[in-house]
Protein backbone atom coordinates (compact mmCIF):
# COMPACT_ATOMS: atom_id res chain seq x y z
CA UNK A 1 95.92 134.12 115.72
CA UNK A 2 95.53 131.45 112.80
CA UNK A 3 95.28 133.22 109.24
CA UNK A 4 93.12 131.63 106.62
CA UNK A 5 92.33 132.57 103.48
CA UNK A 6 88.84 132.42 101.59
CA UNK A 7 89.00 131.57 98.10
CA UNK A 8 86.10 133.80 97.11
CA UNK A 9 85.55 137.01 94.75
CA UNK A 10 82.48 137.10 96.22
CA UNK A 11 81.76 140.20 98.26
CA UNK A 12 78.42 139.08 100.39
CA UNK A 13 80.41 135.41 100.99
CA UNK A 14 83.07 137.36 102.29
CA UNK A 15 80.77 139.60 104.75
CA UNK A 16 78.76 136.89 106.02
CA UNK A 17 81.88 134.64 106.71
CA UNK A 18 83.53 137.53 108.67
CA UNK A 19 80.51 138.26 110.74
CA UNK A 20 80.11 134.32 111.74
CA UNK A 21 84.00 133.52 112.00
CA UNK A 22 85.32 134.49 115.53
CA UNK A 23 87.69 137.23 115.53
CA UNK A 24 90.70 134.63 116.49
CA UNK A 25 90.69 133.67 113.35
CA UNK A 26 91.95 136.32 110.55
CA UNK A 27 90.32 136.08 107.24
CA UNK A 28 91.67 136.69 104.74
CA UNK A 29 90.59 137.11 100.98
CA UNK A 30 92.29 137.16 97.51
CA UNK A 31 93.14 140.11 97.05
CA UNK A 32 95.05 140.10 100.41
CA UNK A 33 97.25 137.42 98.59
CA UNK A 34 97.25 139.07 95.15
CA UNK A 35 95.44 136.24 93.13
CA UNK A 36 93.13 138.16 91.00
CA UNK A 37 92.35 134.90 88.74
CA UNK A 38 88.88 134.38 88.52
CA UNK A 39 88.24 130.32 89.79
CA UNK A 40 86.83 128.11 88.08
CA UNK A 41 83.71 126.26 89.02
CA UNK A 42 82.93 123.76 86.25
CA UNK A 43 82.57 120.71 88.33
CA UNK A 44 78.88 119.36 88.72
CA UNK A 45 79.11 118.98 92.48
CA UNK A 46 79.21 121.17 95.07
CA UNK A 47 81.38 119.39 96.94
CA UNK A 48 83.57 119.20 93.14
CA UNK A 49 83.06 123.06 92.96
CA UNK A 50 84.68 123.80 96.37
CA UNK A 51 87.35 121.96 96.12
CA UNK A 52 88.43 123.36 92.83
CA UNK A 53 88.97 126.13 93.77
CA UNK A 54 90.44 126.08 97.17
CA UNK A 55 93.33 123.66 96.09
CA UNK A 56 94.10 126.21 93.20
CA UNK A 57 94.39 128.79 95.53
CA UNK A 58 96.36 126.32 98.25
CA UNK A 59 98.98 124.73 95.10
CA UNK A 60 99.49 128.21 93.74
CA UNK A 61 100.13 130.49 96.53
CA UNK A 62 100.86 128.23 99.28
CA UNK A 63 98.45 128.83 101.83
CA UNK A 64 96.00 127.04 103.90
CA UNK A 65 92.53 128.37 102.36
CA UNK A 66 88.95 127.34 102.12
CA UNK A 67 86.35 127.81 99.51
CA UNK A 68 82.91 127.30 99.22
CA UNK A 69 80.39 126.12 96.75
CA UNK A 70 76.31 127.03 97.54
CA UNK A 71 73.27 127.03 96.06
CA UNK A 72 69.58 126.29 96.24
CA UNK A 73 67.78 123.20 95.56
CA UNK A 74 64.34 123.22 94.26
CA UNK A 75 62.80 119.41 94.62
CA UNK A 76 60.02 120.32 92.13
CA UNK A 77 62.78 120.79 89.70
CA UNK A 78 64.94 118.00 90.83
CA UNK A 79 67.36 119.70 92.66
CA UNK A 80 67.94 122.48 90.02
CA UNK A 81 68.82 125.16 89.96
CA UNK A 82 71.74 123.53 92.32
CA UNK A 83 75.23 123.72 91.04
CA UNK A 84 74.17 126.57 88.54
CA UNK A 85 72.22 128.25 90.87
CA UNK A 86 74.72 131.78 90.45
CA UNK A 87 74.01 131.17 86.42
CA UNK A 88 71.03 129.52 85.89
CA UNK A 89 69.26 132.31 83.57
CA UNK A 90 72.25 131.72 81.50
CA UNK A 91 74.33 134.76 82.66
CA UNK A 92 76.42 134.75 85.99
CA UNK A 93 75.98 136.12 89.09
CA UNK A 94 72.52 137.67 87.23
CA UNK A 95 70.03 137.67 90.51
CA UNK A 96 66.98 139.30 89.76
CA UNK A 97 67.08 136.98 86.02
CA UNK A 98 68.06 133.57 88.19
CA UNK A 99 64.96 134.53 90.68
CA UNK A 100 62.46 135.41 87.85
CA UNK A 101 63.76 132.24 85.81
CA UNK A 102 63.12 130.53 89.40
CA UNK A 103 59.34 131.79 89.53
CA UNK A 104 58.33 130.89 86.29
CA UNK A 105 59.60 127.40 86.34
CA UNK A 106 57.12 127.27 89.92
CA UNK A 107 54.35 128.98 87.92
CA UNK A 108 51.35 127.31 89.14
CA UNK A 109 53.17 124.79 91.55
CA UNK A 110 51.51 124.12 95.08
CA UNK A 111 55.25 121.93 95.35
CA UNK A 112 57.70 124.45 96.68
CA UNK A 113 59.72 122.89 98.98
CA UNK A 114 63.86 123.93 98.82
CA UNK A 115 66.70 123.92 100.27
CA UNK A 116 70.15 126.20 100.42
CA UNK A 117 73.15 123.96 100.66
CA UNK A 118 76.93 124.85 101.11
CA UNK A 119 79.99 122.76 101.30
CA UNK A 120 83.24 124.02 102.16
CA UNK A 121 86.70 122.71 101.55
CA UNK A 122 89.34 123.42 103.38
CA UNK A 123 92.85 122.82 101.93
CA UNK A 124 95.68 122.75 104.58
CA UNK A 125 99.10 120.86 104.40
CA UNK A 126 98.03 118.34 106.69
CA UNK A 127 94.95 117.63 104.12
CA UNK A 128 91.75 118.72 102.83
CA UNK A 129 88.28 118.43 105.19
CA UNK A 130 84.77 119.06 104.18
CA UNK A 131 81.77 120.72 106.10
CA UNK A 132 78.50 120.94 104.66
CA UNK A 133 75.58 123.19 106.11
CA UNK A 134 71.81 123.09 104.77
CA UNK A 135 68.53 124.85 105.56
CA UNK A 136 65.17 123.67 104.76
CA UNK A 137 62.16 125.88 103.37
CA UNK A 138 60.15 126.80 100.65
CA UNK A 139 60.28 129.23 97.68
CA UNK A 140 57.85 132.26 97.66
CA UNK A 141 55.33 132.80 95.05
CA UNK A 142 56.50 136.45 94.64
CA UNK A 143 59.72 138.47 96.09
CA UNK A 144 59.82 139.61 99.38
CA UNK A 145 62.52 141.76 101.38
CA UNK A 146 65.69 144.26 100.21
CA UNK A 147 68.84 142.07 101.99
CA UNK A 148 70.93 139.49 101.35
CA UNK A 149 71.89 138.11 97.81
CA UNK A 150 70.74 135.95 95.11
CA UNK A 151 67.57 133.74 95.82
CA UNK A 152 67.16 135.17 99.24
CA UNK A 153 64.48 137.19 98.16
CA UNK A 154 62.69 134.27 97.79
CA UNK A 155 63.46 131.74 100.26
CA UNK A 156 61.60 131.14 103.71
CA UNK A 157 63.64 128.78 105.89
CA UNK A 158 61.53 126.45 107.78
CA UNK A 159 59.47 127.70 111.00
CA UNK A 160 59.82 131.65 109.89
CA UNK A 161 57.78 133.75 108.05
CA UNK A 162 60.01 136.12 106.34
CA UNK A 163 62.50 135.62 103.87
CA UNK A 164 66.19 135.94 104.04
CA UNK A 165 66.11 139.11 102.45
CA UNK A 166 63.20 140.49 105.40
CA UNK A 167 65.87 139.49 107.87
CA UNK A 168 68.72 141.53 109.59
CA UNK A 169 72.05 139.50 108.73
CA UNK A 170 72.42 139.02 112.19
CA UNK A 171 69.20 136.87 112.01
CA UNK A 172 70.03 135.06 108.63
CA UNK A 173 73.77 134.76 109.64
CA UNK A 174 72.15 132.78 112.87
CA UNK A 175 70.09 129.66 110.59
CA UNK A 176 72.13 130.47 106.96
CA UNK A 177 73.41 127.20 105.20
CA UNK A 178 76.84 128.94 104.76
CA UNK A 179 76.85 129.78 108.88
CA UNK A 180 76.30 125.97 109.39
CA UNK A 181 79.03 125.27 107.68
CA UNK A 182 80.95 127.60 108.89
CA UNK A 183 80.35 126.71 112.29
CA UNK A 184 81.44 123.52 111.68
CA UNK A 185 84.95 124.74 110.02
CA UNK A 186 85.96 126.66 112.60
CA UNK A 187 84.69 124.06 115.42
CA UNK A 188 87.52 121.67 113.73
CA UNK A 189 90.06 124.31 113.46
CA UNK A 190 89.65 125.16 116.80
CA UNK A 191 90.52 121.13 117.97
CA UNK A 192 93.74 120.98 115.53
């Protein structure tokens, strides 16, 4: 069984990645290795973000790892809130402020087309590999549904209805950005 870590604080990252990895692969997370830094994301990429902090956690604990940098993309807004999607109301891993900042920045707008974008790096000895995963959709004039995390609320992937947050994880976990990417991960580990 291959062991790989995620280089993630992030509880719901962490559950969503362990109900779309197969159970041949063991995931573990940072406290399983005893980092309890928090990692830095001050690069203005995602891609930049990702990387960051996987080959911290790769250089100082030796370990093959991935980490992941998401967030949504509003083309009305140019793309923001993007790389500060976790802290764009100005205060971290704030949800409800990030999704009311959202809604008044699309007061009035007919324009609401998004998307939710991951990339992953993974850091390994043999090299580091990048998988990206995206879904399409629009942002909701109001919030609508009690799962999930951060914009989910929100967002209504393309061809559906509901929001994330009105779907079972199951459901989300089968058209999520993150699960994309994910699936693409673990279809390359699977070939080394």
């Amino acid at each position: 069984m291959m062991e790989l870590v995620f280089a993630t604080n992030n509880k719901h990252k962490l559950q969503e990645a362990s109900q779309v990895l197969p159970e041949d692969l063991l995931l573990l997370n940072l406290d399983d290795i005893g980092c309890e830094e928090e990692l830095a994301e001050t690069a203005d990429t995602f891609q930049g973000n990702a990387l960051m902090k996987a080959e911290y956690v790769f250089k100082n604990y030796e370990v093959a790892c991935f980490a992941d940098d998401s967030g949504l993309e509003v083309d009305a807004l140019n793309g923001a809130p993007g790389v500060y999607s976790a802290r764009y109301a100005g205060e971290h891993g704030n949800a409800e402020k990030n999704m009311d900042k959202l809604l008044e920045a699309l007061k009035g707008s007919a324009h609401r087309k998004a998307r939710f974008k991951t990339v992953i790096a993974l850091v390994q000895p043999q090299g580091v590999h990048y998988f990206e995963g995206s879904v399409e959709g629009h942002i909701l004039e109001e919030k609508r549904g009690d799962r999930g995390f951060g914009y989910d609320p929100l967002f209504v992937p393309e061809g559906e209805t509901r929001s994330f947050a009105e779907m079972s994880p199951s459901e989300k976990n089968s058209m999520s950005h993150r699960a994309r990417a994910l699936a693409k991960m673990h279809e390359f580990l699977s070939q080394q």
